[in-house]
PDB file of N, CA and C in Angstrom:
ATOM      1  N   UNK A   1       3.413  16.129  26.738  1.00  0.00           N
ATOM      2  CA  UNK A   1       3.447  16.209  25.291  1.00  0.00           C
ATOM      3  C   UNK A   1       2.108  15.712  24.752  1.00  0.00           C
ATOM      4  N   UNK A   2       1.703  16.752  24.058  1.00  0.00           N
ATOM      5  CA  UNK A   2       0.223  15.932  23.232  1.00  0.00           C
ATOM      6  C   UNK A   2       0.334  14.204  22.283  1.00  0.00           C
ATOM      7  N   UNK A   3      -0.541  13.925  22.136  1.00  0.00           N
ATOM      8  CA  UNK A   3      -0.273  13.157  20.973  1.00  0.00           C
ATOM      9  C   UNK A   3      -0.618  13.113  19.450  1.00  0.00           C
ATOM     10  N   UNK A   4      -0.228  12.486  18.656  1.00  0.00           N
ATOM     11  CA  UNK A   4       0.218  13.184  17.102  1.00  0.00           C
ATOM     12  C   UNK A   4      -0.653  13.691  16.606  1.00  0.00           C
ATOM     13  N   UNK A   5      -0.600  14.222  16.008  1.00  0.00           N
ATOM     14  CA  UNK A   5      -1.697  15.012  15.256  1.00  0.00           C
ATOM     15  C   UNK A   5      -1.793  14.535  14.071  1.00  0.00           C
ATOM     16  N   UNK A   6      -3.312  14.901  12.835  1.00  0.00           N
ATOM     17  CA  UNK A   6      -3.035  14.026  11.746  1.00  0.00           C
ATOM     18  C   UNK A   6      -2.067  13.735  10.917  1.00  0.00           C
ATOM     19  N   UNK A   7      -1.468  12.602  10.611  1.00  0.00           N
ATOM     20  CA  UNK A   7      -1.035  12.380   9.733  1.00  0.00           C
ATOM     21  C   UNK A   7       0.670  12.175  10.002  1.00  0.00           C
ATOM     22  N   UNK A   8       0.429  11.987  11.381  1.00  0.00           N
ATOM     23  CA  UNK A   8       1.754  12.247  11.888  1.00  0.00           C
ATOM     24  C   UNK A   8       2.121  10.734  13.365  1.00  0.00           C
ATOM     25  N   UNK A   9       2.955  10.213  13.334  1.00  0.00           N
ATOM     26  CA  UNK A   9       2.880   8.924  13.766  1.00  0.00           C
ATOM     27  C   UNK A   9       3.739   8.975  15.172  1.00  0.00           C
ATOM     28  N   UNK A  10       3.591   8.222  16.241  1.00  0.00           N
ATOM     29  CA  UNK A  10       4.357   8.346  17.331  1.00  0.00           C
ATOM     30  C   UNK A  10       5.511   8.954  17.604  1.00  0.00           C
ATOM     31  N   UNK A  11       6.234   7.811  16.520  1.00  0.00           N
ATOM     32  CA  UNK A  11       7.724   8.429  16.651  1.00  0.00           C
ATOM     33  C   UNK A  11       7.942   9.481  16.341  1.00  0.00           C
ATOM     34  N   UNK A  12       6.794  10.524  15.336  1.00  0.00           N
ATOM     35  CA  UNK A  12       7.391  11.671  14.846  1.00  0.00           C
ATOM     36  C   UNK A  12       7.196  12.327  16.221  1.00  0.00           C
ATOM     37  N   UNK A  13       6.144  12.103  16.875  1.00  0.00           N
ATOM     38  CA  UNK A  13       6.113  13.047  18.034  1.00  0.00           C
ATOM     39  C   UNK A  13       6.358  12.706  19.538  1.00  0.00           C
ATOM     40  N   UNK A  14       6.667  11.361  19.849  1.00  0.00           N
ATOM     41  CA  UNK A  14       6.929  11.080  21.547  1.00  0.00           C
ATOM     42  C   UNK A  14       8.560  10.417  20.956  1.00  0.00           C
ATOM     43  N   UNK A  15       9.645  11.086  21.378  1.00  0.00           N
ATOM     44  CA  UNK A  15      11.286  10.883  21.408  1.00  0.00           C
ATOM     45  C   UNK A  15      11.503   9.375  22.307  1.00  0.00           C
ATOM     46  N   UNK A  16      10.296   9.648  23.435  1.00  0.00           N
ATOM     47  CA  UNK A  16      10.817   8.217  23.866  1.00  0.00           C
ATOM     48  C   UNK A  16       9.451   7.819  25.210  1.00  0.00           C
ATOM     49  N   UNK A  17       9.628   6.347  24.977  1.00  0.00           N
ATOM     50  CA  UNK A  17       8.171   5.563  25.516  1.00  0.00           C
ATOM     51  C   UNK A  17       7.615   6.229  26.693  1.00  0.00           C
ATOM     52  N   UNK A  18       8.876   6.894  27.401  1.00  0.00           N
ATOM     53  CA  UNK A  18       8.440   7.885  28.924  1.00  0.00           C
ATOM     54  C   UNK A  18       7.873   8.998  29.011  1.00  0.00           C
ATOM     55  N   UNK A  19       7.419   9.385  27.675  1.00  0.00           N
ATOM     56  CA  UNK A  19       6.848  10.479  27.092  1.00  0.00           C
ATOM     57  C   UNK A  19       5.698  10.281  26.899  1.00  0.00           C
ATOM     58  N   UNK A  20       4.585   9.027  26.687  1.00  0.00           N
ATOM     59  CA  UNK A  20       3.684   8.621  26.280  1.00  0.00           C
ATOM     60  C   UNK A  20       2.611   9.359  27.250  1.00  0.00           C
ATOM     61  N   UNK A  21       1.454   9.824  26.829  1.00  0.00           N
ATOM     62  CA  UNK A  21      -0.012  10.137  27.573  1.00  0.00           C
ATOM     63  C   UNK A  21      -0.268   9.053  28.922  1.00  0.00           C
ATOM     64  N   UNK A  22      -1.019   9.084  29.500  1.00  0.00           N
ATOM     65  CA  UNK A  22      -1.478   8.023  30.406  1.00  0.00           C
ATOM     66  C   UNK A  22      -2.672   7.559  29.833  1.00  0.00           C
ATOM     67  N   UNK A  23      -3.302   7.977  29.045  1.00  0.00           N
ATOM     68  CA  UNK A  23      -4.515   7.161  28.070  1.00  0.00           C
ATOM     69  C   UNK A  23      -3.814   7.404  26.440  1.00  0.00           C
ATOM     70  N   UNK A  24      -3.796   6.023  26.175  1.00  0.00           N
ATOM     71  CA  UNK A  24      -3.588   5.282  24.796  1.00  0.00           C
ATOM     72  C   UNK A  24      -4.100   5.795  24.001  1.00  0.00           C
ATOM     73  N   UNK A  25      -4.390   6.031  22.466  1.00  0.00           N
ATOM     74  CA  UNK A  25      -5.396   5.864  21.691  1.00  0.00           C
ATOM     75  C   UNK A  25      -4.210   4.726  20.687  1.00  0.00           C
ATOM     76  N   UNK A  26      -4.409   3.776  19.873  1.00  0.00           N
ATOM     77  CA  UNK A  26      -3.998   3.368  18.896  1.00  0.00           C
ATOM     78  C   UNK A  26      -2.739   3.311  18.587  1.00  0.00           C
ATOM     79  N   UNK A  27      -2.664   5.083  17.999  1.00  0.00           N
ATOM     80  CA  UNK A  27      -0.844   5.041  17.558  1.00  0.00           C
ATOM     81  C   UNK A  27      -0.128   5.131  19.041  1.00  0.00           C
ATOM     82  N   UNK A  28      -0.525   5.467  19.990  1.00  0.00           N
ATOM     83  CA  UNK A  28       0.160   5.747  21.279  1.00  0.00           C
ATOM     84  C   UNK A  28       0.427   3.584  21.459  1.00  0.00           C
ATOM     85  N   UNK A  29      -0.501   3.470  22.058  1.00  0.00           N
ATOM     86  CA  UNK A  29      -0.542   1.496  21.986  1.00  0.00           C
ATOM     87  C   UNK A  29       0.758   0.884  20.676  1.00  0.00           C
ATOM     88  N   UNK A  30       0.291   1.436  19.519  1.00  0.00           N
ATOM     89  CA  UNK A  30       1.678   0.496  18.788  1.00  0.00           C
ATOM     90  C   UNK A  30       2.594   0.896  18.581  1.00  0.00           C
ATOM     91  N   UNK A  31       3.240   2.472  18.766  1.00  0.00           N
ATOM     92  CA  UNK A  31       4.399   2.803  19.585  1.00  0.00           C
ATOM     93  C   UNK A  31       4.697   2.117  20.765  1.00  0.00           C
ATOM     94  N   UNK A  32       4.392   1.909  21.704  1.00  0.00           N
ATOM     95  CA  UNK A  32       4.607   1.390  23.088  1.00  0.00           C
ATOM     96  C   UNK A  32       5.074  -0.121  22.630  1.00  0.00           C
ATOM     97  N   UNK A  33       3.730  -1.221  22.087  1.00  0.00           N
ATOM     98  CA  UNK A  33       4.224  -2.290  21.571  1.00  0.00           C
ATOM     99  C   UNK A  33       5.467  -2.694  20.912  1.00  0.00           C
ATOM    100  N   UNK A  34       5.878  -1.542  19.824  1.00  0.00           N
ATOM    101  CA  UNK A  34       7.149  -1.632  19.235  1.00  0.00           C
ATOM    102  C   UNK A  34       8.433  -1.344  19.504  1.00  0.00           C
ATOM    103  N   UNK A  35       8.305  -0.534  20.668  1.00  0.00           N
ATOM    104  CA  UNK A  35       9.756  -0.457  21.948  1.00  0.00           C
ATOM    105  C   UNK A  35       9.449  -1.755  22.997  1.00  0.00           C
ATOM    106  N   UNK A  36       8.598  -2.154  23.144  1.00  0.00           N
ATOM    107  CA  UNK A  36       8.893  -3.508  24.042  1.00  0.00           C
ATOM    108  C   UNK A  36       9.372  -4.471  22.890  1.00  0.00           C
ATOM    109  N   UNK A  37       9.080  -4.706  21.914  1.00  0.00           N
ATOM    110  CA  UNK A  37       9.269  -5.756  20.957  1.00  0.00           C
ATOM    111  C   UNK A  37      10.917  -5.222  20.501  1.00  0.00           C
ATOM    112  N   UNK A  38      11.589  -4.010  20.621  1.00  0.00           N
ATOM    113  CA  UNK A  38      12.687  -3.630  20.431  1.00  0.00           C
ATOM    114  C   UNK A  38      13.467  -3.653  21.841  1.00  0.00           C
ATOM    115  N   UNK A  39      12.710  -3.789  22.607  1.00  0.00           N
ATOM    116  CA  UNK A  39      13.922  -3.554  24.082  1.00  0.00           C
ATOM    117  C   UNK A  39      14.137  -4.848  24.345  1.00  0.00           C
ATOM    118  N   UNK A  40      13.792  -5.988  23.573  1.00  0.00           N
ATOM    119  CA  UNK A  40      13.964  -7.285  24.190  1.00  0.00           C
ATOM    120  C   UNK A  40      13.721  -7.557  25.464  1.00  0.00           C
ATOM    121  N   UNK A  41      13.015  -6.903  26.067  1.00  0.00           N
ATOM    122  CA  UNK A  41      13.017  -7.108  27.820  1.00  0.00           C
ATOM    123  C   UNK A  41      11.599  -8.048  27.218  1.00  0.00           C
ATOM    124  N   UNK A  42      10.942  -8.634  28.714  1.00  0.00           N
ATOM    125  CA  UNK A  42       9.747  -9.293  29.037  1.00  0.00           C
ATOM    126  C   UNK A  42       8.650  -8.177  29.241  1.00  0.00           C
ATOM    127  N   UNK A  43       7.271  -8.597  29.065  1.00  0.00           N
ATOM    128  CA  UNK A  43       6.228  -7.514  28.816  1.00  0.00           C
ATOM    129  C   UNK A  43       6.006  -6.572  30.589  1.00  0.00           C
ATOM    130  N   UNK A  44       6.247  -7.749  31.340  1.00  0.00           N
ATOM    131  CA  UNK A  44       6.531  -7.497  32.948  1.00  0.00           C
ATOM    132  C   UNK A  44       7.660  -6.426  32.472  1.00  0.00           C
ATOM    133  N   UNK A  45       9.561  -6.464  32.359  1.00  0.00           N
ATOM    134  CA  UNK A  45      10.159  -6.186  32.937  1.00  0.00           C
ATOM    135  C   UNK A  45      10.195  -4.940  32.053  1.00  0.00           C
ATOM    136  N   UNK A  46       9.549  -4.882  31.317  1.00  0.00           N
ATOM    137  CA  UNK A  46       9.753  -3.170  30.509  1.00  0.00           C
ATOM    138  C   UNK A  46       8.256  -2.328  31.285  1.00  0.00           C
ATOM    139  N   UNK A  47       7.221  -3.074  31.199  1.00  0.00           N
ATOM    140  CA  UNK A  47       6.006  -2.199  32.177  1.00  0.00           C
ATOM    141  C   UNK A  47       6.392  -1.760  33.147  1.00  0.00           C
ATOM    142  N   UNK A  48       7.439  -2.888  33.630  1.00  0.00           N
ATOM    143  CA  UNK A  48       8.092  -2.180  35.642  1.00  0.00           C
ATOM    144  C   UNK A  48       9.201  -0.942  35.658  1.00  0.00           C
ATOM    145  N   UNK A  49      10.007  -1.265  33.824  1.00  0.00           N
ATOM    146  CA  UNK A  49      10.994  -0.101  33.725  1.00  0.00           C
ATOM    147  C   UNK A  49      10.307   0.860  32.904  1.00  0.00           C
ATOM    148  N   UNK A  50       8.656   0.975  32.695  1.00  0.00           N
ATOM    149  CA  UNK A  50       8.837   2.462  32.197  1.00  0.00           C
ATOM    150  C   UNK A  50       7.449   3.213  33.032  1.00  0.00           C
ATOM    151  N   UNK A  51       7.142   2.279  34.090  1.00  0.00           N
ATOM    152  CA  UNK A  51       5.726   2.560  34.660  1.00  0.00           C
ATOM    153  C   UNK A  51       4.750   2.287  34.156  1.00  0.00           C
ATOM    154  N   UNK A  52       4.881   1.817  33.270  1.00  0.00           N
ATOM    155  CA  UNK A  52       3.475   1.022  32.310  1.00  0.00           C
ATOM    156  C   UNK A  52       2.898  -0.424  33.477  1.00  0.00           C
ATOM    157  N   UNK A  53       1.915  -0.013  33.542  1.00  0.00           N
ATOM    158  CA  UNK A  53       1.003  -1.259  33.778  1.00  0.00           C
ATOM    159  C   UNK A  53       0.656  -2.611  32.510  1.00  0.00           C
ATOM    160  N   UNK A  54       1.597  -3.969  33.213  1.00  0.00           N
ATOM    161  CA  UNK A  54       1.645  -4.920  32.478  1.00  0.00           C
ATOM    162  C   UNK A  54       0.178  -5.507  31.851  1.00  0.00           C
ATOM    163  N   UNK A  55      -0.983  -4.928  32.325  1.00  0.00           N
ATOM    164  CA  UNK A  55      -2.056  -5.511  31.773  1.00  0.00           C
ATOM    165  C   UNK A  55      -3.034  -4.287  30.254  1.00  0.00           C
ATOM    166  N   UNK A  56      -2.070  -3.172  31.158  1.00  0.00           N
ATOM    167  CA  UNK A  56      -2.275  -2.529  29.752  1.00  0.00           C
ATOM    168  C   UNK A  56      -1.747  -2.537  28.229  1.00  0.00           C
ATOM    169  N   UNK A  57      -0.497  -3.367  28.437  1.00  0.00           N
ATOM    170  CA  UNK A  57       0.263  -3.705  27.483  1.00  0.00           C
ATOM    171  C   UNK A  57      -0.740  -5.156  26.997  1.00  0.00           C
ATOM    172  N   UNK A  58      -0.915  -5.684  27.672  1.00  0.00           N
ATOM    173  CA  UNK A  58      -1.943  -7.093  27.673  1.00  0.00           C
ATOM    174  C   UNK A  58      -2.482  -7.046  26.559  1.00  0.00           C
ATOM    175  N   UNK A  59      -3.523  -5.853  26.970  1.00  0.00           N
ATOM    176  CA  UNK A  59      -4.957  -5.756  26.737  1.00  0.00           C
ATOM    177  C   UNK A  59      -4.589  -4.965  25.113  1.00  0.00           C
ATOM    178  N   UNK A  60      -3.624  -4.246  25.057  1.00  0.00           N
ATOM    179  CA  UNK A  60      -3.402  -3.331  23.998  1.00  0.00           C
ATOM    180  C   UNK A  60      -3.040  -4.677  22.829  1.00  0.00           C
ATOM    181  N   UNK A  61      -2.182  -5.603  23.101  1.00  0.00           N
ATOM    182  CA  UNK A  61      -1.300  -6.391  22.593  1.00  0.00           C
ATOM    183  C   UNK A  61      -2.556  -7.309  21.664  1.00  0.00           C
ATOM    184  N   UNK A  62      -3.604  -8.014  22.809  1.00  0.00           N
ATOM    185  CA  UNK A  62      -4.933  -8.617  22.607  1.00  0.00           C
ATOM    186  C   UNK A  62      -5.456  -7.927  21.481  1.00  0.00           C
ATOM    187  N   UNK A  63      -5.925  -6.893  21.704  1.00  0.00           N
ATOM    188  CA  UNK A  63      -6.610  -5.936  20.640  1.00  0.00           C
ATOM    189  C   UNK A  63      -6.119  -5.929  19.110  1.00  0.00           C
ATOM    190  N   UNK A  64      -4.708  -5.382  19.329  1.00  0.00           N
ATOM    191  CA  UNK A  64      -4.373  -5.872  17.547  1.00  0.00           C
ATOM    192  C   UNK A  64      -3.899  -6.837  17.069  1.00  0.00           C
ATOM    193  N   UNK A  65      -3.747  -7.408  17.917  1.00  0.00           N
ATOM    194  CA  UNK A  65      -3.755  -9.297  17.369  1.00  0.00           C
ATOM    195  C   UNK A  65      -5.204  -9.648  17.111  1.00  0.00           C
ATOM    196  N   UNK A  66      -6.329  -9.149  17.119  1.00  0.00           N
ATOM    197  CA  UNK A  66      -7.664  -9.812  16.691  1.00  0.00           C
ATOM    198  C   UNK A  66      -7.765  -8.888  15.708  1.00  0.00           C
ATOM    199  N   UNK A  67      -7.316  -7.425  15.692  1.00  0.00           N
ATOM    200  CA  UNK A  67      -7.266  -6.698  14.271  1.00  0.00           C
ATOM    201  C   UNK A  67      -7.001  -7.549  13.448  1.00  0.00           C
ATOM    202  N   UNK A  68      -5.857  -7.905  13.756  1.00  0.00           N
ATOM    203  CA  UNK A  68      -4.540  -8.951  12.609  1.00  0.00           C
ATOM    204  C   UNK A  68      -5.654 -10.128  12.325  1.00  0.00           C
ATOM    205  N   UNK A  69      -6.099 -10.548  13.031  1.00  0.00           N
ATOM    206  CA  UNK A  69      -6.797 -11.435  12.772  1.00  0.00           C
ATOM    207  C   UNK A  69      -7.984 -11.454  12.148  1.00  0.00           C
ATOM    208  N   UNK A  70      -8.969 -10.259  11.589  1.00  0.00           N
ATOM    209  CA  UNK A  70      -9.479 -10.548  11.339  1.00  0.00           C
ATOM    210  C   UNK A  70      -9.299  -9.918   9.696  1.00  0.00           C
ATOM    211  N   UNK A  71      -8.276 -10.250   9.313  1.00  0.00           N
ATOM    212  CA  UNK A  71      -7.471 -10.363   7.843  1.00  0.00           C
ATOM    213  C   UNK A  71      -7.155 -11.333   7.044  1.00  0.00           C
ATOM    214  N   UNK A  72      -8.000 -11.576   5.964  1.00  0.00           N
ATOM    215  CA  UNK A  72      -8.551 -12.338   5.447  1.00  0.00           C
ATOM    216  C   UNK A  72      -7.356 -13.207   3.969  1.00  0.00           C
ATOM    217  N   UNK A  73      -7.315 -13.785   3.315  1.00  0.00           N
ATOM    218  CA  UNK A  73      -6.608 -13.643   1.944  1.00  0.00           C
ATOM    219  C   UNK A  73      -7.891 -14.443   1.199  1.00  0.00           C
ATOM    220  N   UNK A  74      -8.304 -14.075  -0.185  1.00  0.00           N
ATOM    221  CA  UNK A  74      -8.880 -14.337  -0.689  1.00  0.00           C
ATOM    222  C   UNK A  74      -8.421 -14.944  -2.157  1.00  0.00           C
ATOM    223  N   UNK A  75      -8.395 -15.757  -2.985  1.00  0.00           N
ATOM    224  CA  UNK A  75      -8.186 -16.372  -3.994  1.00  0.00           C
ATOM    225  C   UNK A  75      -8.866 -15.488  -5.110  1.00  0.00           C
ATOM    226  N   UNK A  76      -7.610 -15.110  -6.184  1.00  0.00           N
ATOM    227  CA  UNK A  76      -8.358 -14.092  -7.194  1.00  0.00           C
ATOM    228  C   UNK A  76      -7.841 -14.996  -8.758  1.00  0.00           C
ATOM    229  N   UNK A  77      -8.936 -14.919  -9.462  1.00  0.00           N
ATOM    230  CA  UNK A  77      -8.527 -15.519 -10.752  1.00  0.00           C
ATOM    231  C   UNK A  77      -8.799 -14.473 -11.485  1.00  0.00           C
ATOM    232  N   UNK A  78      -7.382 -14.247 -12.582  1.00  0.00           N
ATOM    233  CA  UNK A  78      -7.869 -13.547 -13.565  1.00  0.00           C
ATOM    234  C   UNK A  78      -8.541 -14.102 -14.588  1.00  0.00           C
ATOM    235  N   UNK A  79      -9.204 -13.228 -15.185  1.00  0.00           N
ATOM    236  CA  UNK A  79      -9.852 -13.839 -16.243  1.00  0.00           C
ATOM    237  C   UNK A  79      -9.384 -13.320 -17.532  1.00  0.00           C
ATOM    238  N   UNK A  80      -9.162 -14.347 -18.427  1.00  0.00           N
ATOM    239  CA  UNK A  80      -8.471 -13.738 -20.098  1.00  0.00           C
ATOM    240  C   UNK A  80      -9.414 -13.078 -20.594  1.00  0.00           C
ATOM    241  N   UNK A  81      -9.090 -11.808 -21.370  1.00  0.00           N
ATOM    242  CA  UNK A  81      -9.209 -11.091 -21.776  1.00  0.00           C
ATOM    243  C   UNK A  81      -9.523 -11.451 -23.625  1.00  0.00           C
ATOM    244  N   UNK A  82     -10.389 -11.237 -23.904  1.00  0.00           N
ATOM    245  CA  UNK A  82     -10.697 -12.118 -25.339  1.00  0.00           C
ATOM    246  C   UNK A  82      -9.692 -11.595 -26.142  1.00  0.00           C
ATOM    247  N   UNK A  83      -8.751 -12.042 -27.247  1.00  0.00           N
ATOM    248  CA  UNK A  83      -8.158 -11.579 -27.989  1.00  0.00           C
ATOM    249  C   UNK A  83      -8.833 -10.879 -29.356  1.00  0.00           C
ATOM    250  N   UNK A  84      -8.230  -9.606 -29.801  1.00  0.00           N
ATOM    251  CA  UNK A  84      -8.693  -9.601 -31.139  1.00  0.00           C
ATOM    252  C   UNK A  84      -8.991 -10.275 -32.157  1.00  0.00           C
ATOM    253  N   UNK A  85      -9.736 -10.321 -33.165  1.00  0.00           N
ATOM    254  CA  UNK A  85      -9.982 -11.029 -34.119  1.00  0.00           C
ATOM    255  C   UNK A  85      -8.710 -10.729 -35.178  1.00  0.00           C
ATOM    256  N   UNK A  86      -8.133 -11.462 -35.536  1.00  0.00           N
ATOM    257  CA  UNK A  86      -7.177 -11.390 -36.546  1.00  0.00           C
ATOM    258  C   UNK A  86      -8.107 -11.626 -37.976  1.00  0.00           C
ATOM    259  N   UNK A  87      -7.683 -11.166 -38.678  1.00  0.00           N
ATOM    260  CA  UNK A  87      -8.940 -11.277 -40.147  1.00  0.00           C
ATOM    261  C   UNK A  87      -7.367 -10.952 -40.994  1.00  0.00           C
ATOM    262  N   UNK A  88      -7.582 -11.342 -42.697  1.00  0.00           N
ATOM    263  CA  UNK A  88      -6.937 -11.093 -43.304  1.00  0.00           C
ATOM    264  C   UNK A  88      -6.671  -9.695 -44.432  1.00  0.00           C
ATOM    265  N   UNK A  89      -8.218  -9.052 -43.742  1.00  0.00           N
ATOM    266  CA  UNK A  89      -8.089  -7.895 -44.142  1.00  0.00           C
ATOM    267  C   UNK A  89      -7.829  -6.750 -43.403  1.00  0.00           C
ATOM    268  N   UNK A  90      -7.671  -5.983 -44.057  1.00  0.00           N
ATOM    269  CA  UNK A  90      -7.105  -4.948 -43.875  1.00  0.00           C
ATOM    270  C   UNK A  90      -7.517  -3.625 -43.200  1.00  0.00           C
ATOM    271  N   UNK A  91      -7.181  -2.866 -42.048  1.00  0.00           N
ATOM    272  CA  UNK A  91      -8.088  -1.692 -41.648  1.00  0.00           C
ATOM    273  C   UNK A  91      -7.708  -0.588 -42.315  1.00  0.00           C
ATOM    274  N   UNK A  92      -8.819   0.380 -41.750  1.00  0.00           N
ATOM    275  CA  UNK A  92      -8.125   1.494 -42.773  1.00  0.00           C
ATOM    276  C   UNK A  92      -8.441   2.786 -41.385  1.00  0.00           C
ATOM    277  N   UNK A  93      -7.270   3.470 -41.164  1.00  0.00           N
ATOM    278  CA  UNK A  93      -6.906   4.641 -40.634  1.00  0.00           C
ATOM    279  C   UNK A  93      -7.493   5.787 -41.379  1.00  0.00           C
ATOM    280  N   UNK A  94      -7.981   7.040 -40.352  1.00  0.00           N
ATOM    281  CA  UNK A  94      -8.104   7.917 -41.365  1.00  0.00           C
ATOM    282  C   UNK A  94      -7.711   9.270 -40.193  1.00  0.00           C
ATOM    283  N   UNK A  95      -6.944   9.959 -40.673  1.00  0.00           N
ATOM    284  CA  UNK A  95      -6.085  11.011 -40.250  1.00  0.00           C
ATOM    285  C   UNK A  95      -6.739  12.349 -41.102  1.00  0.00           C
ATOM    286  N   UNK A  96      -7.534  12.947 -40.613  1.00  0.00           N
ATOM    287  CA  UNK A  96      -8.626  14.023 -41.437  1.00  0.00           C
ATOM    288  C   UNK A  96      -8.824  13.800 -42.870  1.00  0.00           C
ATOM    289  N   UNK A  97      -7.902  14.239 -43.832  1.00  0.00           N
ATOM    290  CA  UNK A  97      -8.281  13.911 -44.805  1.00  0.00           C
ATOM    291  C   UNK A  97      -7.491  12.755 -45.304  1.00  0.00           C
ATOM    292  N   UNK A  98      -6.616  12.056 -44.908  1.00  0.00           N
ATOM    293  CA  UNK A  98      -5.779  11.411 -45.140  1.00  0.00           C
ATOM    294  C   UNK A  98      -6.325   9.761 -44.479  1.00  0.00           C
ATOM    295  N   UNK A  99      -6.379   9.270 -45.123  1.00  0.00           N
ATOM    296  CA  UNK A  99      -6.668   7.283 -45.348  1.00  0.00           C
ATOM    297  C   UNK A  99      -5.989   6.476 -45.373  1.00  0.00           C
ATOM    298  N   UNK A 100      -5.187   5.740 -44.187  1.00  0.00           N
ATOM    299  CA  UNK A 100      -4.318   4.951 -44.634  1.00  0.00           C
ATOM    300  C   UNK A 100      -4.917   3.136 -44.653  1.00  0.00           C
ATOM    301  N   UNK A 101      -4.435   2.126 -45.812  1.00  0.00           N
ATOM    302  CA  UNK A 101      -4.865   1.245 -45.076  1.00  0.00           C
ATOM    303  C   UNK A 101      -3.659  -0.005 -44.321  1.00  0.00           C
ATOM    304  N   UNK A 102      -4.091  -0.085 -43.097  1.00  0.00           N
ATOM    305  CA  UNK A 102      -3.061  -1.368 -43.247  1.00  0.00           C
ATOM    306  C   UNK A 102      -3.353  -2.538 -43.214  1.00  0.00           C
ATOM    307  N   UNK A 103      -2.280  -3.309 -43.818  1.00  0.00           N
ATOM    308  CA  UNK A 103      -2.650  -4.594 -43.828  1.00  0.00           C
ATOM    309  C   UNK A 103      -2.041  -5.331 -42.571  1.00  0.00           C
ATOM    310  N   UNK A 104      -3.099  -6.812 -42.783  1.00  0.00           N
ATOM    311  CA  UNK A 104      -2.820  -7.830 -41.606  1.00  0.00           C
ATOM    312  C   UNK A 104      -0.992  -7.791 -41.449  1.00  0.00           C
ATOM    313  N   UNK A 105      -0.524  -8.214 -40.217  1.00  0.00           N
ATOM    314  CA  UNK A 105       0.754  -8.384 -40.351  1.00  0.00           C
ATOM    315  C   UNK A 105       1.475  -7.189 -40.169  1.00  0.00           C
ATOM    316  N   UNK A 106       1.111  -5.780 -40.101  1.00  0.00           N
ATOM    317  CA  UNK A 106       2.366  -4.698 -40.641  1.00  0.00           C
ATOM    318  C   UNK A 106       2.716  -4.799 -39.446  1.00  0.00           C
ATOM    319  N   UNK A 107       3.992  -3.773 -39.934  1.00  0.00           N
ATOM    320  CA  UNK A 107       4.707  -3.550 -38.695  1.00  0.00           C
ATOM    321  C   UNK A 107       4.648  -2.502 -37.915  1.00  0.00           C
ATOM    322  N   UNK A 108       4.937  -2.655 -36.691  1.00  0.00           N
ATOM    323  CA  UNK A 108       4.468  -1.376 -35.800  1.00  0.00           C
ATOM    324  C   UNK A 108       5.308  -0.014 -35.789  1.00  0.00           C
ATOM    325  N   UNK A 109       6.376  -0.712 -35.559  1.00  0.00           N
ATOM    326  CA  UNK A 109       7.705   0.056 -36.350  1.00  0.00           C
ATOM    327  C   UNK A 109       7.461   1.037 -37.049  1.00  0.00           C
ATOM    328  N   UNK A 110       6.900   0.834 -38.463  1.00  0.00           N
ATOM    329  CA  UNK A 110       6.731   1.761 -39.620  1.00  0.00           C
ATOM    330  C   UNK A 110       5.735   2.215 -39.721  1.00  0.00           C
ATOM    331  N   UNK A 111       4.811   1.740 -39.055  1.00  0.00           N
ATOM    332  CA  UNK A 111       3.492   2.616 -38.915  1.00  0.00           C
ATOM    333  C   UNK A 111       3.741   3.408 -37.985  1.00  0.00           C
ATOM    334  N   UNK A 112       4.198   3.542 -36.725  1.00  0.00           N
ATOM    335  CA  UNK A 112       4.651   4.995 -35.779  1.00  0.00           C
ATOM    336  C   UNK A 112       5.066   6.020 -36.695  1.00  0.00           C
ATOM    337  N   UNK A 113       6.930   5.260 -37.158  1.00  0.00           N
ATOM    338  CA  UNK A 113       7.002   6.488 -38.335  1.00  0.00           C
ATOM    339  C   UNK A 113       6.356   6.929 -38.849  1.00  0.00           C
ATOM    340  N   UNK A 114       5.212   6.434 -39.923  1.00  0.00           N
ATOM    341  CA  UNK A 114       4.645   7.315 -40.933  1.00  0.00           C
ATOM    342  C   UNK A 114       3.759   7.906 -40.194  1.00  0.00           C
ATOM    343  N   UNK A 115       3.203   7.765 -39.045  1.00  0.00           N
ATOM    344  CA  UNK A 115       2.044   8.470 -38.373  1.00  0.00           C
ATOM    345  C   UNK A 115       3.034   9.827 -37.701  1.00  0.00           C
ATOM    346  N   UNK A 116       4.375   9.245 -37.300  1.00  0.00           N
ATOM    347  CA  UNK A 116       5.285  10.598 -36.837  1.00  0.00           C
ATOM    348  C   UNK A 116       5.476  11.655 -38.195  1.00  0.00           C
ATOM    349  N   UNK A 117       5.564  10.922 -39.394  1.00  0.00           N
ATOM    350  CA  UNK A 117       5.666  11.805 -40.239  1.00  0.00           C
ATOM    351  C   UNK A 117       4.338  12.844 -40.770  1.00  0.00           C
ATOM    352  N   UNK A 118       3.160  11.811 -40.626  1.00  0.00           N
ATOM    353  CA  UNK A 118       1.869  12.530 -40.813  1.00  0.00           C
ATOM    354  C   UNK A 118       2.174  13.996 -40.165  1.00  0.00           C
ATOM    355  N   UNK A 119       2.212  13.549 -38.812  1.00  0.00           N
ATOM    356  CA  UNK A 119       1.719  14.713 -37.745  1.00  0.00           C
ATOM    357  C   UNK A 119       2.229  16.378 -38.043  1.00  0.00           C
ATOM    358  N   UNK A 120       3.564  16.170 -38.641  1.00  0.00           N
ATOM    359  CA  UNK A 120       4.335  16.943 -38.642  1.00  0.00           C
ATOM    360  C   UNK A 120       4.237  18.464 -39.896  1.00  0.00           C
TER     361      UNK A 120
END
């Protein structure tokens, strides 16, 4: 059986670990890893039950544990965002020929409406 093609992950394509290539690449390695970590057996007693060589499991195992490792977390602060200026006057909208102004305070409510009513 080949192995996956893009975009397509072990399990979609090897039914079972005895199916695997005799050279690894990646998704072949963490398929393999994830039926030993599911067969509960020892890394020995599943290499001896599927013909896998226990140092290839080793060496595969080694490898993405220093992936894993070299994953970082970094400390992020947001930063506030300045607020608008509140002023006590008033803006003024203008809808082509039409000017509305509002004042500080309105409500949002009734300004949708009348802008739903503008449109119409």
């Amino acid at each position: 059986m080949l192995g996956p093609s893009r975009g397509q992950t072990c399990k979609q394509c090897y039914d079972h670990i005895d199916n695997l290539p005799d050279y690894w690449h990646e998704p072949e390695a963490r398929f393999a890893l994830g039926q030993l970590e599911l067969s509960g057996l020892t890394m020995a007693g599943f290499a001896r039950r599927h013909g896998i060589r226990v140092e290839k499991l080793r060496r595969w195992r080694r490898r993405l544990d220093a992936e894993r490792d070299d994953v970082r977390f970094v400390q992020l602060t947001v930063a506030q965002t300045p607020q608008a200026e509140v002023t006590d006057e008033p803006f003024r909208l203008r809808l082509g020929r039409i000017e509305i102004d509002v004042p500080p305070g309105f409500c949002e409510d009734d300004l949708a409406r009348l802008l739903g009513v503008l449109e119409c």
